[in-house]
Protein backbone atom coordinates (compact mmCIF):
# COMPACT_ATOMS: atom_id res chain seq x y z
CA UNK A 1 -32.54 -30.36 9.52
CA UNK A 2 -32.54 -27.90 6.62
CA UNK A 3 -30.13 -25.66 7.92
CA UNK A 4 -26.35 -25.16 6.54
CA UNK A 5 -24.07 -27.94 9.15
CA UNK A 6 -22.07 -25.82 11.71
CA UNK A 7 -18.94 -27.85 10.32
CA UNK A 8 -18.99 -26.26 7.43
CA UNK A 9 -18.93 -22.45 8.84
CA UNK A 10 -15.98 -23.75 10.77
CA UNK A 11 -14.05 -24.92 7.81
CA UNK A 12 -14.90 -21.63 6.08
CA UNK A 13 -13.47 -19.76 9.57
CA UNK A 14 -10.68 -21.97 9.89
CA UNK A 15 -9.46 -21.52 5.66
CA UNK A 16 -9.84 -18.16 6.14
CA UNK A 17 -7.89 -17.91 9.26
CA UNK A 18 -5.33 -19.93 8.10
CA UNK A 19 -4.90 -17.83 5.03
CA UNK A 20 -4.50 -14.59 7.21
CA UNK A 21 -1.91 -16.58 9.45
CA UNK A 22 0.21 -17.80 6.88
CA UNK A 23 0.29 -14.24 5.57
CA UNK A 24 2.99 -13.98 8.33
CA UNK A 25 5.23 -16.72 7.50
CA UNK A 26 8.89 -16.47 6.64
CA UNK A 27 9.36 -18.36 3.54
CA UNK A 28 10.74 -21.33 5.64
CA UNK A 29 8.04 -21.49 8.13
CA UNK A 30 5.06 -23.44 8.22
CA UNK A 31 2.48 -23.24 10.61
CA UNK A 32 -0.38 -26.02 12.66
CA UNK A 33 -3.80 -25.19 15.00
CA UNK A 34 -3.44 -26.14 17.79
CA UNK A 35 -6.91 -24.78 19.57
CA UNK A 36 -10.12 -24.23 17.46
CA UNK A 37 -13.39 -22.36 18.71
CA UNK A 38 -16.55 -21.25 17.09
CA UNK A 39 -19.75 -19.58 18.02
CA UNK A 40 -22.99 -20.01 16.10
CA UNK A 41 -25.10 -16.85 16.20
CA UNK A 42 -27.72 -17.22 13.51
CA UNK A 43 -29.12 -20.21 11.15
CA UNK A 44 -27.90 -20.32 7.37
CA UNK A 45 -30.68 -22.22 4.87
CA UNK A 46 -29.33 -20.18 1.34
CA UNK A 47 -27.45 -17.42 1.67
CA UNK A 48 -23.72 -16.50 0.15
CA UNK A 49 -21.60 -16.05 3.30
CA UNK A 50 -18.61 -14.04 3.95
CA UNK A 51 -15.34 -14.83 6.14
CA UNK A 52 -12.95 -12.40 7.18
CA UNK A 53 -10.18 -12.89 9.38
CA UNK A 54 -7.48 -11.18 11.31
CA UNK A 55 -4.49 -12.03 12.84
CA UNK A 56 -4.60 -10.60 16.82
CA UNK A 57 -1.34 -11.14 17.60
CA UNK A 58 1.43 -12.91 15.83
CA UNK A 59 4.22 -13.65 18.52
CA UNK A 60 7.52 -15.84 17.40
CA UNK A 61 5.93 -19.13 17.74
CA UNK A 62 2.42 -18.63 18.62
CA UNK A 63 -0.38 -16.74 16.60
CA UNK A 64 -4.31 -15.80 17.43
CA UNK A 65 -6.34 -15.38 14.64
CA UNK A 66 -9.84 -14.28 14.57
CA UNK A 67 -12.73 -14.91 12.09
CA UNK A 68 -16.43 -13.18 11.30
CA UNK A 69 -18.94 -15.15 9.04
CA UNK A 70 -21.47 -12.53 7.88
CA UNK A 71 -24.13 -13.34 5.41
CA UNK A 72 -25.73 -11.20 2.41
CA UNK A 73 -27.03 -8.83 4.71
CA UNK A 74 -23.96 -8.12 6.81
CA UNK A 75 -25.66 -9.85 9.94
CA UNK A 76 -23.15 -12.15 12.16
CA UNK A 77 -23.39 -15.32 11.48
CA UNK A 78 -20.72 -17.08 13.43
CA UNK A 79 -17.40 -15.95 14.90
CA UNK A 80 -13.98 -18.35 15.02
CA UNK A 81 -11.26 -18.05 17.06
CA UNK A 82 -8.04 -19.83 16.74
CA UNK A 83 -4.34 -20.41 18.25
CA UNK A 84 -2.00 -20.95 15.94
CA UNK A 85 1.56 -22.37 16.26
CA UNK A 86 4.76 -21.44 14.08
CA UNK A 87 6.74 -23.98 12.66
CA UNK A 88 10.23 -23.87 11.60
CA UNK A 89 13.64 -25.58 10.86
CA UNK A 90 13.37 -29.17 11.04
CA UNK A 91 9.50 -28.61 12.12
CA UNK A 92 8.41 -27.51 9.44
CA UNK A 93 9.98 -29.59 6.64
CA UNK A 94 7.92 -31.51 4.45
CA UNK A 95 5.02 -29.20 5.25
């Protein structure tokens, strides 16, 4: 339809969230999503887009993260939100 897919502004949010959360981690912790939401303000056909996210609240085993797409103008774009849960011991082996 000409316009950038709304799955890709959520993998942007969600790499970008996931970067702040793991930010947090103890070296042996690991971390998985376990809720995902976006909201689509504005269309993107060519643009270089910006994510920035923040961790809300990091508790001992869950995490909320938040995320603001902004394009070349600063205008909003989209805005993720995401739970995030803390793995650790036998968990997060492997990961």
């Amino acid at each position: 339809m000409g316009t950038l897919h709304g799955g890709i502004l959520c993998d942007i949010a969600d790499a970008a969230m996931g970067i702040a959360f793991a930010s947090t981690l103890a070296p042996d912790e690991s971390f998985t999503t376990v809720e995902l939401k976006i909201n689509f303000f504005r269309p993107v056909w060519n643009s270089l887009l910006k994510a920035e996210a923040n961790v809300i609240r990091r508790g001992s085993k869950i995490g909320y993260v938040e995320c603001e797409i902004t394009d070349e103008q600063n205008r909003l774009v989209a805005k993720s939100a995401s739970t995030c849960m803390v793995l650790a011991g036998e968990s997060a082996k492997g990961r």
